[in-house]
PDB file of N, CA and C in Angstrom:
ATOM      1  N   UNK A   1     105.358  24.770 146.974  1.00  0.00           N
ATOM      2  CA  UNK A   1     105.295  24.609 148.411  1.00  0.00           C
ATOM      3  C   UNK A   1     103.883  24.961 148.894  1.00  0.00           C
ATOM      4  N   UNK A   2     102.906  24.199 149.751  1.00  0.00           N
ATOM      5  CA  UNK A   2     101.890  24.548 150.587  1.00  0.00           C
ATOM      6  C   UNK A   2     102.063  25.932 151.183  1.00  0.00           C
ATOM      7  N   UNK A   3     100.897  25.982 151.484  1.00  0.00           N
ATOM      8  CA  UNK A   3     100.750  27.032 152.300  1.00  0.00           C
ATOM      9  C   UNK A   3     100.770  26.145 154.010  1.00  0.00           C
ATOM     10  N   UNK A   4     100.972  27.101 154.872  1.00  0.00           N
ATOM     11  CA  UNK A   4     101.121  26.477 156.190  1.00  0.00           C
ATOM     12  C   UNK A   4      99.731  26.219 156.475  1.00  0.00           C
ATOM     13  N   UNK A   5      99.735  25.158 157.371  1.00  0.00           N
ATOM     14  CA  UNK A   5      98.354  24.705 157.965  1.00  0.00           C
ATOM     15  C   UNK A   5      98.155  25.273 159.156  1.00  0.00           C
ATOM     16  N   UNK A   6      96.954  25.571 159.396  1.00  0.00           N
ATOM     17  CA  UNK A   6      96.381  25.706 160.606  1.00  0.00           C
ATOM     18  C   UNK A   6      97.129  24.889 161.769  1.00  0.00           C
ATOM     19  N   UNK A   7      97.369  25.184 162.766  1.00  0.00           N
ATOM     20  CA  UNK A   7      97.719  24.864 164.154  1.00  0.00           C
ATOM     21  C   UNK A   7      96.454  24.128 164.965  1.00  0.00           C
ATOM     22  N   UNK A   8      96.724  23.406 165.340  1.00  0.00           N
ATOM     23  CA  UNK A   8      95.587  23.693 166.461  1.00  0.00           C
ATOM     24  C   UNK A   8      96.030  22.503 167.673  1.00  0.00           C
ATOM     25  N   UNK A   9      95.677  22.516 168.669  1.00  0.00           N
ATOM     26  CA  UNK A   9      95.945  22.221 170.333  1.00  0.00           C
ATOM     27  C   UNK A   9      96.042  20.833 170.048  1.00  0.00           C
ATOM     28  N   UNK A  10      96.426  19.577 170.465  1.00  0.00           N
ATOM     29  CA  UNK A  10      95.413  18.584 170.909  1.00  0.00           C
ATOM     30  C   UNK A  10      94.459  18.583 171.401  1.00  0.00           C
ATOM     31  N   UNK A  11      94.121  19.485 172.664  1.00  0.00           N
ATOM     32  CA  UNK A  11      92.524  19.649 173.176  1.00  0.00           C
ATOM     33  C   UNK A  11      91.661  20.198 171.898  1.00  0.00           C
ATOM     34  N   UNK A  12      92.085  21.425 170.841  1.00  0.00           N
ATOM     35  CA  UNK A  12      91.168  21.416 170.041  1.00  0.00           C
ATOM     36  C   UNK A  12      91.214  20.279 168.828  1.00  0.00           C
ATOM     37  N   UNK A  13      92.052  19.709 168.245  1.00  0.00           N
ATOM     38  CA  UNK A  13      92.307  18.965 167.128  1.00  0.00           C
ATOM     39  C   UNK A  13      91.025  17.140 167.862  1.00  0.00           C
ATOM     40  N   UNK A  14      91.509  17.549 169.327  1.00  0.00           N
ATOM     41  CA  UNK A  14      90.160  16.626 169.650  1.00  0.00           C
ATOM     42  C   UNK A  14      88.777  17.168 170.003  1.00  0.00           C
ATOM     43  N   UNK A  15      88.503  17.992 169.950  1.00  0.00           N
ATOM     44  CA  UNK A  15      87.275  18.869 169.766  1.00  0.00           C
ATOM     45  C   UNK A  15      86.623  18.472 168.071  1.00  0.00           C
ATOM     46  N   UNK A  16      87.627  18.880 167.536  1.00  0.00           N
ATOM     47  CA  UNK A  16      87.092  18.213 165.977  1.00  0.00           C
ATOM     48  C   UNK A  16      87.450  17.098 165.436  1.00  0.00           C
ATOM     49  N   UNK A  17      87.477  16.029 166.018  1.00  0.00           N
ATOM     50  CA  UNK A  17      87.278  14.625 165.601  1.00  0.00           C
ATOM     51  C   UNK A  17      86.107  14.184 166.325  1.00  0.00           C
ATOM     52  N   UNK A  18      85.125  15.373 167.612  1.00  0.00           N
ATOM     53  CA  UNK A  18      84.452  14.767 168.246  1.00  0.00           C
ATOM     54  C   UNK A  18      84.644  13.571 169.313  1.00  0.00           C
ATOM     55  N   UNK A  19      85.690  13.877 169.232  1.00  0.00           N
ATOM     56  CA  UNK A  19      86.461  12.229 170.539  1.00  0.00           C
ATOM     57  C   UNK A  19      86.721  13.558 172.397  1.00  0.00           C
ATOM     58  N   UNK A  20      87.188  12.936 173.132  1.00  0.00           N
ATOM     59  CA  UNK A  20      87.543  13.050 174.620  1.00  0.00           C
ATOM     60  C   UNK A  20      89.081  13.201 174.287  1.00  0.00           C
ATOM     61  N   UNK A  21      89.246  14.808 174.506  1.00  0.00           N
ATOM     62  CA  UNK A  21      90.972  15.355 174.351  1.00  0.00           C
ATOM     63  C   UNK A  21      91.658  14.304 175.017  1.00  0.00           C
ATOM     64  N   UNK A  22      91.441  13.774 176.683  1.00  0.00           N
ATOM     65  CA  UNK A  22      91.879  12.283 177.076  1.00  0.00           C
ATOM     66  C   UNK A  22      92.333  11.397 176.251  1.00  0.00           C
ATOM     67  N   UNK A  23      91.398  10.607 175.646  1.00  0.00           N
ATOM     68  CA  UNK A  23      91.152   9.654 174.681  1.00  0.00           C
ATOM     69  C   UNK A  23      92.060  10.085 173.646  1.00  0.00           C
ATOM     70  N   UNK A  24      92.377  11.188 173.002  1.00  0.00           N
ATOM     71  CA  UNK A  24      93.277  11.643 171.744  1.00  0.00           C
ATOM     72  C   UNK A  24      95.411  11.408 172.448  1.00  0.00           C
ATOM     73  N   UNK A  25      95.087  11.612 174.235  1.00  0.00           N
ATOM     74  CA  UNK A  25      96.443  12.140 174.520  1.00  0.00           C
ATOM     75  C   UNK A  25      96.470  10.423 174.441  1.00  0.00           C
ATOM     76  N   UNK A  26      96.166  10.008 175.175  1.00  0.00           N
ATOM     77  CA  UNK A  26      96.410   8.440 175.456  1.00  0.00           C
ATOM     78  C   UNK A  26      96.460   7.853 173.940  1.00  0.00           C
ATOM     79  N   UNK A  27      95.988   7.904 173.224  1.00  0.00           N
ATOM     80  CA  UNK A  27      96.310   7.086 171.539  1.00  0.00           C
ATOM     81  C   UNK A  27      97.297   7.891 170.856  1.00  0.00           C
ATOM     82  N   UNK A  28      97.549   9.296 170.997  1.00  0.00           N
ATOM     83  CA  UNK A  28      98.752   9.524 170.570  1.00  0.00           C
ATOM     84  C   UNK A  28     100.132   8.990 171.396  1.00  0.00           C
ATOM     85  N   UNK A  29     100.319   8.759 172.964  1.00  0.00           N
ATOM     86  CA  UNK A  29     101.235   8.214 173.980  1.00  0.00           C
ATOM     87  C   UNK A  29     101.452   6.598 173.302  1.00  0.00           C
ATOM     88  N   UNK A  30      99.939   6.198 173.240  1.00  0.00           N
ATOM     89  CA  UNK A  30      99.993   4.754 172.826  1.00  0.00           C
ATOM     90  C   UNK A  30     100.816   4.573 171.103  1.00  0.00           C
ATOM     91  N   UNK A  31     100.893   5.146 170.357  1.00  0.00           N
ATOM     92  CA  UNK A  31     101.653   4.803 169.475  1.00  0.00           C
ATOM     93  C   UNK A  31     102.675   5.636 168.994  1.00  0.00           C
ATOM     94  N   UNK A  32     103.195   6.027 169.866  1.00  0.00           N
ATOM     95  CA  UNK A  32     104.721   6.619 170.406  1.00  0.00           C
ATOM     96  C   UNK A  32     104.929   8.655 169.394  1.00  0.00           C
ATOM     97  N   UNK A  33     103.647   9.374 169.590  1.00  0.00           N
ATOM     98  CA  UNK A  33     103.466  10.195 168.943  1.00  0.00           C
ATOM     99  C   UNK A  33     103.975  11.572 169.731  1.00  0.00           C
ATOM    100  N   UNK A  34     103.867  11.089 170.884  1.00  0.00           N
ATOM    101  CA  UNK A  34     104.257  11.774 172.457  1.00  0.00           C
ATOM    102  C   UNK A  34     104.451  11.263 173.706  1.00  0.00           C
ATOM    103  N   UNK A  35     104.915  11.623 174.418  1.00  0.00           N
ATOM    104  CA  UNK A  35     105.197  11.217 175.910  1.00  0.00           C
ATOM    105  C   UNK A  35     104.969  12.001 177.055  1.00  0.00           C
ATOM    106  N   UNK A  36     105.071  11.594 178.334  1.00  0.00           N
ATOM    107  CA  UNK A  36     104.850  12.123 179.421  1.00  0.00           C
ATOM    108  C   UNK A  36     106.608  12.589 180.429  1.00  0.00           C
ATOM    109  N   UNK A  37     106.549  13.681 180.325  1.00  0.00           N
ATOM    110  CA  UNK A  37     108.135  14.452 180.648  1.00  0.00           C
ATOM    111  C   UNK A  37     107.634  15.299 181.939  1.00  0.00           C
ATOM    112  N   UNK A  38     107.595  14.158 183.378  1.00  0.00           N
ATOM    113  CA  UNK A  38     107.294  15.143 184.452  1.00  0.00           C
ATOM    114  C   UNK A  38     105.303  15.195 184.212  1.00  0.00           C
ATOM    115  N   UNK A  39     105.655  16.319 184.572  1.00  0.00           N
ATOM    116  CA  UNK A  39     104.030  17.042 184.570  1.00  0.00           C
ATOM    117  C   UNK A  39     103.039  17.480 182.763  1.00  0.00           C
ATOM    118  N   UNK A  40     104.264  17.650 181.863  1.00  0.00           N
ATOM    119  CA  UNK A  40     104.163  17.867 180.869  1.00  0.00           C
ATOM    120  C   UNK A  40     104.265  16.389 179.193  1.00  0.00           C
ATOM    121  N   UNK A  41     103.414  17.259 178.479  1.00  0.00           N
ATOM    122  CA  UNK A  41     103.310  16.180 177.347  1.00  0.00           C
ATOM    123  C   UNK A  41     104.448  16.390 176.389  1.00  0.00           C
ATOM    124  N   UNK A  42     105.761  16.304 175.829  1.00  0.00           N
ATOM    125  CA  UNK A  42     106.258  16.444 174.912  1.00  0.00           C
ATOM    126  C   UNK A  42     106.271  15.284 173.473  1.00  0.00           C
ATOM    127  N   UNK A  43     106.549  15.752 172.943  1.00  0.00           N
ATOM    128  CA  UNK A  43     106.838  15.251 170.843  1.00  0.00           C
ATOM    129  C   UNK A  43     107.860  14.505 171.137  1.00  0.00           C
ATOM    130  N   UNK A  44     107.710  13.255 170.636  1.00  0.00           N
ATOM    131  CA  UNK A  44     108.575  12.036 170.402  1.00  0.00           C
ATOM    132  C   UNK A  44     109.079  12.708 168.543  1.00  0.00           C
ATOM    133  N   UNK A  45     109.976  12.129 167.709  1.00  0.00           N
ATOM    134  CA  UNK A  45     110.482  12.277 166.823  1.00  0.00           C
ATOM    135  C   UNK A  45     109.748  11.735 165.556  1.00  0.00           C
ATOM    136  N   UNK A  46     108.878  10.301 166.250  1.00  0.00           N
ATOM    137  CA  UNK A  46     107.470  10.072 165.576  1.00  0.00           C
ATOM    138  C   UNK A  46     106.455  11.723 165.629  1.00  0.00           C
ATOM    139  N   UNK A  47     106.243  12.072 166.386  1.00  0.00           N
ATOM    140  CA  UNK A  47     105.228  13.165 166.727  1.00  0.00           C
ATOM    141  C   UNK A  47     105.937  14.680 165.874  1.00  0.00           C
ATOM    142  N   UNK A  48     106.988  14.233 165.431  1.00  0.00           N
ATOM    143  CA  UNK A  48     107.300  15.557 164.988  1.00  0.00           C
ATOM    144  C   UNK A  48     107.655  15.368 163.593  1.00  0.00           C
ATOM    145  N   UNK A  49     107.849  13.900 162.897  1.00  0.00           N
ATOM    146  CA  UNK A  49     107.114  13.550 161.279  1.00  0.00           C
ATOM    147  C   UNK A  49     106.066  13.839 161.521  1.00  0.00           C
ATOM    148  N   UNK A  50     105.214  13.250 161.958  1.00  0.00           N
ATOM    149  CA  UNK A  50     103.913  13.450 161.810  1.00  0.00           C
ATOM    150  C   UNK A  50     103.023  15.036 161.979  1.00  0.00           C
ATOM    151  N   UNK A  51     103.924  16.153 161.846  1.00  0.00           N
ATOM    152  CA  UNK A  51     103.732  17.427 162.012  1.00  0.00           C
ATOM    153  C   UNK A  51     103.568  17.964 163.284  1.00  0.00           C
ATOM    154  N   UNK A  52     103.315  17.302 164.102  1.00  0.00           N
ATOM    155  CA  UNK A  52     103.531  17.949 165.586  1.00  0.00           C
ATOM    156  C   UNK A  52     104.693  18.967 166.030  1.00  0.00           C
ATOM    157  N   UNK A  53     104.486  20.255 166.731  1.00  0.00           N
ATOM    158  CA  UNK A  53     105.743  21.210 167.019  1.00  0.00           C
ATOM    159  C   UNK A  53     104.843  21.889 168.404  1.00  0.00           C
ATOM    160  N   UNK A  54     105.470  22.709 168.815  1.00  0.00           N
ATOM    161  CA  UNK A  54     105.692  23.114 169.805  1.00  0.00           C
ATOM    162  C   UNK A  54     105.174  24.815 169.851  1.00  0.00           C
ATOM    163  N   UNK A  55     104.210  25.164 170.847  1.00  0.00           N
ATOM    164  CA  UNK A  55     104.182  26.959 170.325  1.00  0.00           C
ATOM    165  C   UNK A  55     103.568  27.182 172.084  1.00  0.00           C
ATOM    166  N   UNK A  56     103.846  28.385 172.365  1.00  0.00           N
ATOM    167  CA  UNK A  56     104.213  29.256 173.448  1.00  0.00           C
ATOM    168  C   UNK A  56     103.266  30.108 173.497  1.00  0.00           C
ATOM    169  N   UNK A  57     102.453  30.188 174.381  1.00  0.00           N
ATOM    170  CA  UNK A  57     101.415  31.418 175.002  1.00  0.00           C
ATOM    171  C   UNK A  57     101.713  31.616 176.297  1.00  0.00           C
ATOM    172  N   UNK A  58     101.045  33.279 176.946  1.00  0.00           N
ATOM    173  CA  UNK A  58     101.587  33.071 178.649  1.00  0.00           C
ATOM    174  C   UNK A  58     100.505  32.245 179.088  1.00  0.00           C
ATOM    175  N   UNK A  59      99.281  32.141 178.486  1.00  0.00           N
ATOM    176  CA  UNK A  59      98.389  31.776 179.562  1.00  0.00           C
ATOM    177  C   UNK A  59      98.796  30.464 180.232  1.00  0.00           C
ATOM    178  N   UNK A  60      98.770  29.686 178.551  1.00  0.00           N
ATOM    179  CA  UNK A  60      99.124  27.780 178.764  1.00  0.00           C
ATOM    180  C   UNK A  60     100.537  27.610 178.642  1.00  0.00           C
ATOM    181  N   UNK A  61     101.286  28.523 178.901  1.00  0.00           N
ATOM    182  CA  UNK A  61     102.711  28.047 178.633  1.00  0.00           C
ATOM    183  C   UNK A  61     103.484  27.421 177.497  1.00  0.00           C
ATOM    184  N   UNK A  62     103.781  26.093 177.222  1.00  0.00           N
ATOM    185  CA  UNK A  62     104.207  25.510 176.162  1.00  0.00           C
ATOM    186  C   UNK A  62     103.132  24.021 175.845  1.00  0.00           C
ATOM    187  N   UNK A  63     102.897  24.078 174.690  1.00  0.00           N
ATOM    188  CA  UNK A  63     102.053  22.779 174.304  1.00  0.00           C
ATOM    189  C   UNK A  63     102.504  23.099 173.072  1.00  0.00           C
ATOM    190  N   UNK A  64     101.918  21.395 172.576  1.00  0.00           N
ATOM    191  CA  UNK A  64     102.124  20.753 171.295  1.00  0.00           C
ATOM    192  C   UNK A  64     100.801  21.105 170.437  1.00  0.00           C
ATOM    193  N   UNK A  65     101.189  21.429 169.456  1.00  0.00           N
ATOM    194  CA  UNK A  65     100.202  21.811 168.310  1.00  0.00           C
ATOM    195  C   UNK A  65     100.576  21.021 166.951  1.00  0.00           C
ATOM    196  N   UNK A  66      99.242  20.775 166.656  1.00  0.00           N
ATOM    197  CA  UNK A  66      99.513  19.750 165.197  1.00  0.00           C
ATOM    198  C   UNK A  66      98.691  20.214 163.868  1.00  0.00           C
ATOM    199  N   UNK A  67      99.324  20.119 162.729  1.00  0.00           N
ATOM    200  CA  UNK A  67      98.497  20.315 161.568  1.00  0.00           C
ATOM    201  C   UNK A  67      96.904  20.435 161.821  1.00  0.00           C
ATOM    202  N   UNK A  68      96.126  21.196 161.273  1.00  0.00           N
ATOM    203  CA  UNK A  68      94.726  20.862 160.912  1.00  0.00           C
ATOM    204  C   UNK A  68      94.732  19.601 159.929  1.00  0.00           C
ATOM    205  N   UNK A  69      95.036  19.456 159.058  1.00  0.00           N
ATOM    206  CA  UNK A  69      95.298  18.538 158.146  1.00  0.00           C
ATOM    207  C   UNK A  69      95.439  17.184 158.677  1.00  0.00           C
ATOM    208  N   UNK A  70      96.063  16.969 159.939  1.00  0.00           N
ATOM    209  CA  UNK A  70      96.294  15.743 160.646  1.00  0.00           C
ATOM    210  C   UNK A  70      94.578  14.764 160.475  1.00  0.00           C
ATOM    211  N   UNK A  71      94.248  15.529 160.967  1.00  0.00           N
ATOM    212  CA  UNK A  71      92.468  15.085 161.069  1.00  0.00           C
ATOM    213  C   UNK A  71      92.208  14.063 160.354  1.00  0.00           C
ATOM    214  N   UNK A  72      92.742  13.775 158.861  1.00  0.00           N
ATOM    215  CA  UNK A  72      92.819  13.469 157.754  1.00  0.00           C
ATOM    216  C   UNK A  72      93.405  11.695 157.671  1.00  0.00           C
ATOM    217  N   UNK A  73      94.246  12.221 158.879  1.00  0.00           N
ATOM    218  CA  UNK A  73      95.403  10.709 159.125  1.00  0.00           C
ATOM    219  C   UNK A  73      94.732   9.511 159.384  1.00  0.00           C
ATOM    220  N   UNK A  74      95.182   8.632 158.993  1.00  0.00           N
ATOM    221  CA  UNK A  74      94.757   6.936 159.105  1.00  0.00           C
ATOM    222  C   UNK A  74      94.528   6.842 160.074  1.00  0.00           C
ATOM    223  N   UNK A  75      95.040   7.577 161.366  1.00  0.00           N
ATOM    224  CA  UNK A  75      95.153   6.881 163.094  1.00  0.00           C
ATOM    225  C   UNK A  75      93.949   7.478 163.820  1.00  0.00           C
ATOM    226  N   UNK A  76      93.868   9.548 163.158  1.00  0.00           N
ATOM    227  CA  UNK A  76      92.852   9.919 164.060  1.00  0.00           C
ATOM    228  C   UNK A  76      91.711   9.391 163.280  1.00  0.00           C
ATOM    229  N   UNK A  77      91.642   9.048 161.909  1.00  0.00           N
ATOM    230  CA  UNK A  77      90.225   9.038 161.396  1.00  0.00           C
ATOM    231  C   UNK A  77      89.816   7.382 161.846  1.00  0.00           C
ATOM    232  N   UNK A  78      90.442   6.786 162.229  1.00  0.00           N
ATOM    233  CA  UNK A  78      90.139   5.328 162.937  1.00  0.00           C
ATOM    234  C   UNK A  78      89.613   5.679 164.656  1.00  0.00           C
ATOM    235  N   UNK A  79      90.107   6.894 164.857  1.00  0.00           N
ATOM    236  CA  UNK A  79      89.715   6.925 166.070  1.00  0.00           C
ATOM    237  C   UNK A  79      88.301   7.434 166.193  1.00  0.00           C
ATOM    238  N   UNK A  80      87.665   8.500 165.389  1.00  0.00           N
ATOM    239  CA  UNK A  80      86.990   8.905 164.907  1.00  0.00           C
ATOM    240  C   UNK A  80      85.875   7.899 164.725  1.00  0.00           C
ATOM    241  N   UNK A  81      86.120   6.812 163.851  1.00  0.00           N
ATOM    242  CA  UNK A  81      84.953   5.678 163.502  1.00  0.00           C
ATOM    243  C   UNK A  81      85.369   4.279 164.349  1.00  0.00           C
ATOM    244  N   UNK A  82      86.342   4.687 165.828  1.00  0.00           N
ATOM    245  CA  UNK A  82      85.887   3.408 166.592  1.00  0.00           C
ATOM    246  C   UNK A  82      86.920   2.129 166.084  1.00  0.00           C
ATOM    247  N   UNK A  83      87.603   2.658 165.447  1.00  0.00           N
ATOM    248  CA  UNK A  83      88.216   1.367 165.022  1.00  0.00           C
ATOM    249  C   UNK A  83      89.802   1.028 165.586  1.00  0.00           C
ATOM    250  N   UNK A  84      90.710   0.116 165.227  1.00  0.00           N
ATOM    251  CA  UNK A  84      92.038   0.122 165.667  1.00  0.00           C
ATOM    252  C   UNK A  84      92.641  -0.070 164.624  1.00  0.00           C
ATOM    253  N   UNK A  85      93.803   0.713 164.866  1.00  0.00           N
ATOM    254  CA  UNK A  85      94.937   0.748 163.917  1.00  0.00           C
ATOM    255  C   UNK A  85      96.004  -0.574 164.462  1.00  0.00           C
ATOM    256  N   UNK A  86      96.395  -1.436 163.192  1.00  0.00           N
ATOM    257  CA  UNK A  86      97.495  -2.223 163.906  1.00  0.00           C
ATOM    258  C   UNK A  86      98.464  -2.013 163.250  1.00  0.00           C
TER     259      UNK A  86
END
């Protein structure tokens, strides 16, 4: 068994692809990785194969956190070099 991966935000997981956290929420929405629930972003069942879960601070309340490892994926590393996934 792995060891657990690093966590990290969507705002940071788009910090290190170098892309606009924007730009990361909208291409994960766009290929059904998450959705818009009200005011908030939640994990589609796609988004939660794909390692996405859920973790709790007081400051930010509840957000979605995804593998470090994700980085790695066909979708963000296309996003990364500009390209489209079909």
């Amino acid at each position: 068994m792995e060891p657990e991966d690093n966590r990290l935000s969507t705002t940071a997981l788009a910090r290190k692809l170098k892309i606009p956290a924007q730009q990361l929420f909208a291409t994960l929405r766009d290929y059904g990785w998450i959705q818009r629930a009200g005011d908030a972003w939640v994990l589609t069942p796609k988004g939660e194969f794909e390692g996405g879960s859920f973790q709790h601070s007081r400051r930010f309340g509840r957000y979605i956190v995804w593998p470090e490892r994700l980085e790695q994926h066909p979708l963000l590393a296309a996003i990364e070099s500009n390209q489209r996934i079909t």
